[in-house]
PDB file of N, CA and C in Angstrom:
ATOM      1  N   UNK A   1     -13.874  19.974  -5.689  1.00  0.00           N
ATOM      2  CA  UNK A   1     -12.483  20.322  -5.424  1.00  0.00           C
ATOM      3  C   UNK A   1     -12.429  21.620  -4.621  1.00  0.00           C
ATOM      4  N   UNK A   2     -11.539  21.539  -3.823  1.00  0.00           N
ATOM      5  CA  UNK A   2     -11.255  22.845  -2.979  1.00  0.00           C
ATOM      6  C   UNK A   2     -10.215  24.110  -3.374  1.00  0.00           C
ATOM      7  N   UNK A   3     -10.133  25.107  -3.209  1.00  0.00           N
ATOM      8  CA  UNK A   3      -9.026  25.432  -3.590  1.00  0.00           C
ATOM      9  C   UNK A   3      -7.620  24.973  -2.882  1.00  0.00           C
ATOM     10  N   UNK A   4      -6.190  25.701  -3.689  1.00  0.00           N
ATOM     11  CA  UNK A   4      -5.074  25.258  -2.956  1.00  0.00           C
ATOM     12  C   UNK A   4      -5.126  25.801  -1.713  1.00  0.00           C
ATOM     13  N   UNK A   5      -5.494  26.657  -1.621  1.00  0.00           N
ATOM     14  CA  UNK A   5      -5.230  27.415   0.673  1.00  0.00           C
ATOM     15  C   UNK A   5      -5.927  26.557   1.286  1.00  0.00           C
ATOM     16  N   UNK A   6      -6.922  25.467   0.675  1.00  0.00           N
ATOM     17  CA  UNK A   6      -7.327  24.558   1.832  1.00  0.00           C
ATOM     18  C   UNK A   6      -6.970  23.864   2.279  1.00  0.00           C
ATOM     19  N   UNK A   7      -5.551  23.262   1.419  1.00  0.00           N
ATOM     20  CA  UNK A   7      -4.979  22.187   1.395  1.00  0.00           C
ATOM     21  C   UNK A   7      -4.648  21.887   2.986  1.00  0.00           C
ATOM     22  N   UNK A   8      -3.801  22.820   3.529  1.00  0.00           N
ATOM     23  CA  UNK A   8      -3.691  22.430   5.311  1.00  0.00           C
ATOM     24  C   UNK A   8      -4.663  21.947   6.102  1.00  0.00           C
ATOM     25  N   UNK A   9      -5.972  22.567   6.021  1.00  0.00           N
ATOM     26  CA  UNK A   9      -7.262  22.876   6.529  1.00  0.00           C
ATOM     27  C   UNK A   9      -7.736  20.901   6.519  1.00  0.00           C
ATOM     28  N   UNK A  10      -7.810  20.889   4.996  1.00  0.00           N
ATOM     29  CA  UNK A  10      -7.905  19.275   4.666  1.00  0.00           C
ATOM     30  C   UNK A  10      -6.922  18.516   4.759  1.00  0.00           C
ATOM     31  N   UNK A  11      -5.725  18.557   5.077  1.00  0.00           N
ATOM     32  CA  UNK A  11      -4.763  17.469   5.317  1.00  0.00           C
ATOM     33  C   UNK A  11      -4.792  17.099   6.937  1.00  0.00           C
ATOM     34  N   UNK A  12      -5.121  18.518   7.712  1.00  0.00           N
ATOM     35  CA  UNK A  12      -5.128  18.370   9.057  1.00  0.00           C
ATOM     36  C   UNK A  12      -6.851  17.419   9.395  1.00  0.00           C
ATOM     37  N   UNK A  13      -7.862  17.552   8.342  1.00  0.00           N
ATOM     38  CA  UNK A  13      -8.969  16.908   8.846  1.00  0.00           C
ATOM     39  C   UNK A  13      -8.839  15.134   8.257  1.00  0.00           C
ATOM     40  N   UNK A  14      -8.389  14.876   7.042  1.00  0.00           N
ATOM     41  CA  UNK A  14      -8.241  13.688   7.022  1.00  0.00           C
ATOM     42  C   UNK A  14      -7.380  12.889   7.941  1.00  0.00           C
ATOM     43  N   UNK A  15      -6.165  13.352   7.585  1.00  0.00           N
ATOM     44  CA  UNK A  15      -5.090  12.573   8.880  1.00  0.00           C
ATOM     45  C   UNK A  15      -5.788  12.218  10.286  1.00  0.00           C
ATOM     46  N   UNK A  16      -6.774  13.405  10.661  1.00  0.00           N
ATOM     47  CA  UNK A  16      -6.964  12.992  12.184  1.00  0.00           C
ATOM     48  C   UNK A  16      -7.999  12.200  11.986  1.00  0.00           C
ATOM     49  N   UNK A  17      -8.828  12.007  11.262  1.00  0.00           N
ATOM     50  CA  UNK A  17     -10.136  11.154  10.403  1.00  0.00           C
ATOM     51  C   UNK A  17      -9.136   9.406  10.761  1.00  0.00           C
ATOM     52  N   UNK A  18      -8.562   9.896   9.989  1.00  0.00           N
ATOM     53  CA  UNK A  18      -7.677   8.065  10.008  1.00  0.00           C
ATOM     54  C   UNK A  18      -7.218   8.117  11.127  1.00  0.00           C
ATOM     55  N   UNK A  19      -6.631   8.812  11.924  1.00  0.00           N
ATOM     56  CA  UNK A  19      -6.209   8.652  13.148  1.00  0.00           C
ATOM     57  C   UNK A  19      -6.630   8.352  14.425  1.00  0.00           C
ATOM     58  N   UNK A  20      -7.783   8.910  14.258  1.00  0.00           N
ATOM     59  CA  UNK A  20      -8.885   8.727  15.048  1.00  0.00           C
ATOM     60  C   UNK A  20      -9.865   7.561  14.877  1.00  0.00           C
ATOM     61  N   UNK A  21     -10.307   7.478  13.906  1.00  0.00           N
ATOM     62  CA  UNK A  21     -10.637   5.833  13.398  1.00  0.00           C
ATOM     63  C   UNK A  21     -10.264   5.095  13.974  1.00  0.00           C
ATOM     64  N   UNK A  22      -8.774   4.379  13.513  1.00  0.00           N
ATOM     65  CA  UNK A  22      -7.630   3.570  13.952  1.00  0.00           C
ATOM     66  C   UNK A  22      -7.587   3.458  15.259  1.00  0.00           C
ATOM     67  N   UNK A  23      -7.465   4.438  16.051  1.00  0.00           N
ATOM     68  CA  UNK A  23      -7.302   4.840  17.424  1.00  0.00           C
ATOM     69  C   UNK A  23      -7.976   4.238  18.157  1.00  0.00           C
ATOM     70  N   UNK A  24      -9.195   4.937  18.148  1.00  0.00           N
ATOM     71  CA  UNK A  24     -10.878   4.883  18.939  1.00  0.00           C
ATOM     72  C   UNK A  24     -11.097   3.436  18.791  1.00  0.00           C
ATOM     73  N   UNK A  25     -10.918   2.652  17.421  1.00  0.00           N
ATOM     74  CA  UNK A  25     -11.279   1.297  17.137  1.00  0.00           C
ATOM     75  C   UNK A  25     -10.295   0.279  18.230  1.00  0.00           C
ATOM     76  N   UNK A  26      -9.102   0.466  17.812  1.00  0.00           N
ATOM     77  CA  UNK A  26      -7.950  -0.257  18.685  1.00  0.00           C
ATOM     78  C   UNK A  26      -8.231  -0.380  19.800  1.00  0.00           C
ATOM     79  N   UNK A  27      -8.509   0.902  20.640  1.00  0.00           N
ATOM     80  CA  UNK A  27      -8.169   1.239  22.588  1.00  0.00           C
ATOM     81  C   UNK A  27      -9.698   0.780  23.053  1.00  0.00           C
ATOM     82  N   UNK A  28     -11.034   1.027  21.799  1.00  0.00           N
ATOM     83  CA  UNK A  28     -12.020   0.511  22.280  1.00  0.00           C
ATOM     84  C   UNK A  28     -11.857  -0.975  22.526  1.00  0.00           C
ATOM     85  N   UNK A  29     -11.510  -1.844  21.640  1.00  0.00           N
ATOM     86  CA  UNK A  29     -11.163  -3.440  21.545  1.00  0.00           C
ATOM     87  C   UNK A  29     -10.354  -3.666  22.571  1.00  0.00           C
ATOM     88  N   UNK A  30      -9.230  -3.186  22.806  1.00  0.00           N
ATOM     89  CA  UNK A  30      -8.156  -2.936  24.075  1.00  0.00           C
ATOM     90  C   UNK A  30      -9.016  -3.322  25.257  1.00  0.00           C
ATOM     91  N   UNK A  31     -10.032  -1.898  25.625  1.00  0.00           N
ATOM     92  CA  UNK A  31     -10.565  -1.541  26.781  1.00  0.00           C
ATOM     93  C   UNK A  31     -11.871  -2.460  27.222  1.00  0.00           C
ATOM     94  N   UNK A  32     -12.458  -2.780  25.802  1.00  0.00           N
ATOM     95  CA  UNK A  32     -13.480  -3.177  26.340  1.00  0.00           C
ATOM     96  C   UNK A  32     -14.024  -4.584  25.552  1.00  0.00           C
ATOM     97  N   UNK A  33     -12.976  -4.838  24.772  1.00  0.00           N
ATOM     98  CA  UNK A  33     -13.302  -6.435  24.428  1.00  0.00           C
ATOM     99  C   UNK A  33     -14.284  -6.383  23.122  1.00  0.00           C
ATOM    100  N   UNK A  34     -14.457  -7.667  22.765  1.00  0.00           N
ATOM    101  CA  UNK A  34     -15.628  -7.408  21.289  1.00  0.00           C
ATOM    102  C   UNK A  34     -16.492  -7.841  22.057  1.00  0.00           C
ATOM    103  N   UNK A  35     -18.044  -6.958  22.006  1.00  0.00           N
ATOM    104  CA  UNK A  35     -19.107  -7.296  22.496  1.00  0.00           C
ATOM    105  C   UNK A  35     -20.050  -7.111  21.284  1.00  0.00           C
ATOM    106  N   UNK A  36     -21.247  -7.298  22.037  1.00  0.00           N
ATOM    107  CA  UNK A  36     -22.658  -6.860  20.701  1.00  0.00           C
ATOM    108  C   UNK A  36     -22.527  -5.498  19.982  1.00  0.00           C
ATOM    109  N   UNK A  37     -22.659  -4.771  20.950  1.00  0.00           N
ATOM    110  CA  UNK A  37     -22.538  -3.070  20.728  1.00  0.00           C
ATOM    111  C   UNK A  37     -21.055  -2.219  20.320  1.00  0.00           C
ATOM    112  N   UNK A  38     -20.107  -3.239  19.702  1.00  0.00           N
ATOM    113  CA  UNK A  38     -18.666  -2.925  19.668  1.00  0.00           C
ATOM    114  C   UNK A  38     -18.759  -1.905  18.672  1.00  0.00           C
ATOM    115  N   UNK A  39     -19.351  -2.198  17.665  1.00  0.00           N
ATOM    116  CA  UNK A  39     -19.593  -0.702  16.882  1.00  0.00           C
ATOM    117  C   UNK A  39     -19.789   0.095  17.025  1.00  0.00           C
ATOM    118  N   UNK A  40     -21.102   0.712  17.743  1.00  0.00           N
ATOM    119  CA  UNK A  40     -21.441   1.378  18.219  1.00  0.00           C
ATOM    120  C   UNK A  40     -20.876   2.584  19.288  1.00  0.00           C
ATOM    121  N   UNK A  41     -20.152   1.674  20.132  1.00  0.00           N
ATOM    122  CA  UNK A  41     -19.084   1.962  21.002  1.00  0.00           C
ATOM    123  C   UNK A  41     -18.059   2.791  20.457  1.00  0.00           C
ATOM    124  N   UNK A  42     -17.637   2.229  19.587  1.00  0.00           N
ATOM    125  CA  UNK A  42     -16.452   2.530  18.649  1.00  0.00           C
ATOM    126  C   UNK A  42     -16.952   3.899  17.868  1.00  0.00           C
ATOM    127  N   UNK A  43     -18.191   3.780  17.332  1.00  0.00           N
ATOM    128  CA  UNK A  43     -18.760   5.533  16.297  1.00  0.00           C
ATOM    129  C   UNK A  43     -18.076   6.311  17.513  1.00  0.00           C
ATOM    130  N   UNK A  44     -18.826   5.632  18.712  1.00  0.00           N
ATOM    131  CA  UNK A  44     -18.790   6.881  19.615  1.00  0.00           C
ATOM    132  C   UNK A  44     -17.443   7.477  20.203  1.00  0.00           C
ATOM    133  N   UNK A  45     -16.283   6.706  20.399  1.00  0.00           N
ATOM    134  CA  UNK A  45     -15.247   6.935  20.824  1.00  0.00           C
ATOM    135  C   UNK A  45     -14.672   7.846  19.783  1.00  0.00           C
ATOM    136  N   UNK A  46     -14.822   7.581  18.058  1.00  0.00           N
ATOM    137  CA  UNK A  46     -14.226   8.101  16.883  1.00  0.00           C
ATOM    138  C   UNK A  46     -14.689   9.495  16.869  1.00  0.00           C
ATOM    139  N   UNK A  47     -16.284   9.734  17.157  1.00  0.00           N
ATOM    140  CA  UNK A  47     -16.252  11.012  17.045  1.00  0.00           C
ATOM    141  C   UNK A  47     -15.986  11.990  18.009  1.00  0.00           C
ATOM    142  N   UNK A  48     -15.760  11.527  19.164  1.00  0.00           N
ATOM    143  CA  UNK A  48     -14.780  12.072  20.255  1.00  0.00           C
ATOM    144  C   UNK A  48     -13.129  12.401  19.639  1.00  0.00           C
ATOM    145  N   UNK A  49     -13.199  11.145  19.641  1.00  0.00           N
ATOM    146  CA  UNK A  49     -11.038  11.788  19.084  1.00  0.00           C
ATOM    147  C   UNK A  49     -11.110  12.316  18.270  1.00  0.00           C
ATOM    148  N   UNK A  50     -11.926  12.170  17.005  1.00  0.00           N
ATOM    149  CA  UNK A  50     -12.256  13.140  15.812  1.00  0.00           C
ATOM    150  C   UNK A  50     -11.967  14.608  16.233  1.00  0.00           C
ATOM    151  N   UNK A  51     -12.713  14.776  16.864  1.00  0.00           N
ATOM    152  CA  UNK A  51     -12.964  16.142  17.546  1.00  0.00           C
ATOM    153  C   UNK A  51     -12.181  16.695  18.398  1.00  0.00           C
ATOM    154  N   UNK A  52     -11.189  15.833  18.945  1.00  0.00           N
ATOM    155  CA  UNK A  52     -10.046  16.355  19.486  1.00  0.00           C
ATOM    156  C   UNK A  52      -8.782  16.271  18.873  1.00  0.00           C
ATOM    157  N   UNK A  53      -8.496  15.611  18.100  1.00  0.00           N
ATOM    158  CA  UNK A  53      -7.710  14.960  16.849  1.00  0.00           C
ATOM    159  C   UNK A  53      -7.369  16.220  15.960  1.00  0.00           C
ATOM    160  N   UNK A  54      -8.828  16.446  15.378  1.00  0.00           N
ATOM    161  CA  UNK A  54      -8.480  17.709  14.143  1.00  0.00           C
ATOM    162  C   UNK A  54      -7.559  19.460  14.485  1.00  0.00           C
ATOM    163  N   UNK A  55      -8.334  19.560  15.752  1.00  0.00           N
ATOM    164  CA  UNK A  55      -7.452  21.099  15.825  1.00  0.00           C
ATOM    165  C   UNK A  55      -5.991  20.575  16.424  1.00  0.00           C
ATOM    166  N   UNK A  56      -5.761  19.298  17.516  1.00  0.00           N
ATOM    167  CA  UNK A  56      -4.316  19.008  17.457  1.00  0.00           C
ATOM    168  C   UNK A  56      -3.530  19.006  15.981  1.00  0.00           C
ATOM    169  N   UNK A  57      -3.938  17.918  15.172  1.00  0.00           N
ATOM    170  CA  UNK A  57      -3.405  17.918  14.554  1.00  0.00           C
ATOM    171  C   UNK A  57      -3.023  19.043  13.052  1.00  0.00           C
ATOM    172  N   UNK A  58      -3.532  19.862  13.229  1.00  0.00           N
ATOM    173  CA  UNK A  58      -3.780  21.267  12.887  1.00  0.00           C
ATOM    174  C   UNK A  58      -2.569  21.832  13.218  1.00  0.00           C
ATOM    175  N   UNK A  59      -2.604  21.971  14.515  1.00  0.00           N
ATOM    176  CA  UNK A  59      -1.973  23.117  15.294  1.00  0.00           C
ATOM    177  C   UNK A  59      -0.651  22.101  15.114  1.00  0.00           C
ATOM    178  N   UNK A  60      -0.377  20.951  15.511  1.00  0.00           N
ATOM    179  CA  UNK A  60       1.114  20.452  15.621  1.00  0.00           C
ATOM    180  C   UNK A  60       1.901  20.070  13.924  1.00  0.00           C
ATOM    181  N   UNK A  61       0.845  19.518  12.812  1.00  0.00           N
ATOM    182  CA  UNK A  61       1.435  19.174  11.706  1.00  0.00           C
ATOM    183  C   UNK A  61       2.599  20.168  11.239  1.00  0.00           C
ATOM    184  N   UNK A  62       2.815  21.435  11.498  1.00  0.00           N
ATOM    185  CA  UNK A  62       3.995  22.554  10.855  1.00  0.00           C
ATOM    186  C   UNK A  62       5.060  21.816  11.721  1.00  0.00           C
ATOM    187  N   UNK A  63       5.193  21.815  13.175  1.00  0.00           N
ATOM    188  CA  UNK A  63       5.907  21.540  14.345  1.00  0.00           C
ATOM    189  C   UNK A  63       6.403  20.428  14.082  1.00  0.00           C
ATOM    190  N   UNK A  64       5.634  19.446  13.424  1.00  0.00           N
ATOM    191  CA  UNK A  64       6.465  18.338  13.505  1.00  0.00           C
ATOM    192  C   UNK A  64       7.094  17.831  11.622  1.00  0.00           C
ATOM    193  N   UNK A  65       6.353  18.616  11.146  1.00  0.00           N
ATOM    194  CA  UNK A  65       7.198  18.892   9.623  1.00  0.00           C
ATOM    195  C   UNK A  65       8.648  19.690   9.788  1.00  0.00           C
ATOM    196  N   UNK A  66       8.494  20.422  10.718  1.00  0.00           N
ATOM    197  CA  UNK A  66       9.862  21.304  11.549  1.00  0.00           C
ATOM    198  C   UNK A  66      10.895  20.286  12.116  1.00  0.00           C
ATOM    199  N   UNK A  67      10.473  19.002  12.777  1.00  0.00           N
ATOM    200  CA  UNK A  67      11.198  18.286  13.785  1.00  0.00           C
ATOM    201  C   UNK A  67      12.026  17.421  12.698  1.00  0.00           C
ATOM    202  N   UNK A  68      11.012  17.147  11.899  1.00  0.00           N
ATOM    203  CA  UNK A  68      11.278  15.897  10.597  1.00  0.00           C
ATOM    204  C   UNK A  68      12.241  16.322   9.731  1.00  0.00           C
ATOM    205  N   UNK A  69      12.334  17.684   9.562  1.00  0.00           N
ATOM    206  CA  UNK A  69      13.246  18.766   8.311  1.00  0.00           C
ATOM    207  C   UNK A  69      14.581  18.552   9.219  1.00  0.00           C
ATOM    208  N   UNK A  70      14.484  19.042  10.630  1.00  0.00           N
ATOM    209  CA  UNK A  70      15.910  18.811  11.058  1.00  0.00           C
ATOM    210  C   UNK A  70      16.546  17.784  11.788  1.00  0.00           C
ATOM    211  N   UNK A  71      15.462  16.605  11.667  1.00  0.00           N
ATOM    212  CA  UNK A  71      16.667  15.120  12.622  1.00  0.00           C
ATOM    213  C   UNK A  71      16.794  14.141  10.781  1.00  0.00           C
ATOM    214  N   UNK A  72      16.207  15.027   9.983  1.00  0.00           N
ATOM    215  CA  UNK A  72      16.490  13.744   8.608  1.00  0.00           C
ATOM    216  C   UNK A  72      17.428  14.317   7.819  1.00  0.00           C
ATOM    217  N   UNK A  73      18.525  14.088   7.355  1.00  0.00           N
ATOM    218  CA  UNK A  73      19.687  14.415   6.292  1.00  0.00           C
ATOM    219  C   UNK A  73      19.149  14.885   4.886  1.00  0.00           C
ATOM    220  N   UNK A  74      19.162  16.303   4.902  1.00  0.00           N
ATOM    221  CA  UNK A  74      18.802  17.169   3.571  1.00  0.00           C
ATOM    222  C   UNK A  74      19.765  17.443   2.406  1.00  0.00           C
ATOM    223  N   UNK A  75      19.734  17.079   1.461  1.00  0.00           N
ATOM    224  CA  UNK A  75      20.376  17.236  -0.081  1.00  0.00           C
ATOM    225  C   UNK A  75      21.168  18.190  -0.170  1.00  0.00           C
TER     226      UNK A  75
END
């Protein structure tokens, strides 16, 4: 277990984990069809967006918790 101050740190690395997954898997299949090496292909695309994924989504998750607080009807 981590402490609570990590909590951002780790919400910003899982989210982009799944995001990037999802992503990389989809646009690879998209781009380049199912072949032999589709897996492979795919690690490789994931740990690319991975890696670009985590500090975006870092840096934008407050920004768009900001956007979400004021276009949704609050109590």
């Amino acid at each position: 277990m981590f402490p609570a101050r990590f909590q951002p740190v780790l919400f910003a690395f899982i989210m982009s984990g799944f995001m990037a997954f999802l992503m990389s898997g989809i646009l690879t299949f998209i781009n380049l069809g199912w072949f032999a090496a589709f897996f492979s292909a795919w690690m490789k695309a994931y740990l690319y967006a991975h890696a670009c994924a985590f500090p975006l989504v870092f840096i934008f998750a407050p920004l768009s918790r900001k956007l979400a607080g004021m276009l949704s009807k609050t109590a």
